[in-house]
Protein backbone atom coordinates (compact mmCIF):
# COMPACT_ATOMS: atom_id res chain seq x y z
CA UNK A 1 0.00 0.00 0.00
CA UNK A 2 2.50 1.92 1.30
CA UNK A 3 4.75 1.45 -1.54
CA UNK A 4 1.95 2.34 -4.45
CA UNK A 5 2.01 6.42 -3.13
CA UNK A 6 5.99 6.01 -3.49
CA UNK A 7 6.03 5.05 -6.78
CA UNK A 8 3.26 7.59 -7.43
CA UNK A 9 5.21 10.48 -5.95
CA UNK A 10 8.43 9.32 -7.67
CA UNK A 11 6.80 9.38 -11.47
CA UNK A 12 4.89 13.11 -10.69
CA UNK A 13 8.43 14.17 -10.12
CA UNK A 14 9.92 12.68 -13.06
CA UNK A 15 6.71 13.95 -14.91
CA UNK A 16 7.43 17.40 -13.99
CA UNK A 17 11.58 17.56 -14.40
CA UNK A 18 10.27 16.39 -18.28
CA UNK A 19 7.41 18.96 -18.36
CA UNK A 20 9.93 21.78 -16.84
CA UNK A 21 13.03 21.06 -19.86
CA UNK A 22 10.14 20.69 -22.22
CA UNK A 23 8.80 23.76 -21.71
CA UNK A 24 9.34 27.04 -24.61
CA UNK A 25 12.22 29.43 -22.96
CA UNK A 26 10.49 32.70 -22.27
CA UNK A 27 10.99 35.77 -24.21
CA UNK A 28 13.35 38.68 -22.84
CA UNK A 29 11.56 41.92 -21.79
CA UNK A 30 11.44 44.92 -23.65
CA UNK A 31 11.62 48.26 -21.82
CA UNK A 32 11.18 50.44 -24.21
CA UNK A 33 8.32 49.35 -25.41
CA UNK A 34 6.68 49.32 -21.93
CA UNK A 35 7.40 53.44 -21.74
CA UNK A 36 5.65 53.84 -25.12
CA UNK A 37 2.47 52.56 -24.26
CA UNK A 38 0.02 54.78 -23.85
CA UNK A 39 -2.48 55.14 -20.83
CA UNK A 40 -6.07 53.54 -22.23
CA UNK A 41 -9.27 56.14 -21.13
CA UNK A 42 -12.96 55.16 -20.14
CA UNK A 43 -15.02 57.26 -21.81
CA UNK A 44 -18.82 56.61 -21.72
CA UNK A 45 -18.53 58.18 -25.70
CA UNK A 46 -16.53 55.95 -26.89
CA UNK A 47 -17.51 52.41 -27.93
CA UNK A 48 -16.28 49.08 -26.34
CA UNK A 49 -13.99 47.48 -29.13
CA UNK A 50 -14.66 43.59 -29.85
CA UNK A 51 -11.12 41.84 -30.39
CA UNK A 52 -11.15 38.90 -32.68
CA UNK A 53 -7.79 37.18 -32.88
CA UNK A 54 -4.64 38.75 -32.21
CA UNK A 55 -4.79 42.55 -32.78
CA UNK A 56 -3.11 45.57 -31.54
CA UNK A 57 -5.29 47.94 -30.21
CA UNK A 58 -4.10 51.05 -30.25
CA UNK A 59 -6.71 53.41 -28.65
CA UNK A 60 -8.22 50.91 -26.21
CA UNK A 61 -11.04 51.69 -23.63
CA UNK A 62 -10.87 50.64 -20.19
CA UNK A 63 -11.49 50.96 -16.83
CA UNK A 64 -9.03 50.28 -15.02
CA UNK A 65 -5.19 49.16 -16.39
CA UNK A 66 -2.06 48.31 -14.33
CA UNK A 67 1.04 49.47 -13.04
CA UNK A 68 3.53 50.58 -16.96
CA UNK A 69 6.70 48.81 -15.86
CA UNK A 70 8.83 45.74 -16.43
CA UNK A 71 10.64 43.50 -14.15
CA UNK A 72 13.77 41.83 -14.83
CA UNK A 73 15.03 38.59 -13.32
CA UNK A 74 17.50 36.59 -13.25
CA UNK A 75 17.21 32.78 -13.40
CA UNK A 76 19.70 30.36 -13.43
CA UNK A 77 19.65 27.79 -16.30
């Protein structure tokens, strides 16, 4: 009995040392595109744009939008 949860926990952790050097290497941040963005507005006026795919919208309306920055960390790989 004992020994079925052993061999259970020892193949999720293989599982996931595969799934973690299988995954896609992420992309490196780009600051200056972060300080180019411009703030989005709510405007009652203004319609609510339907997005259909991937699209850049350029004069978006919201109501509220994060904190403009980028973080950078360093991993060891």
């Amino acid at each position: 009995m004992i020994a079925g949860w052993i061999i259970a926990i020892v193949i999720s952790v293989a599982l996931q040392a595969v799934s973690m050097l299988l995954r896609p290497k992420a992309k490196s941040a780009r600051d200056a595109s972060v300080k180019e963005l411009e703030a989005p507005t709510a405007d009652r006026a203004k319609p609510v744009g339907v997005v259909f795919g991937r699209v850049i919208v350029k004069d978006p309306n919201v109501l509220w939008f994060g904190d403009k920055s980028s973080r950078t960390y360093q991993v060891k790989a």
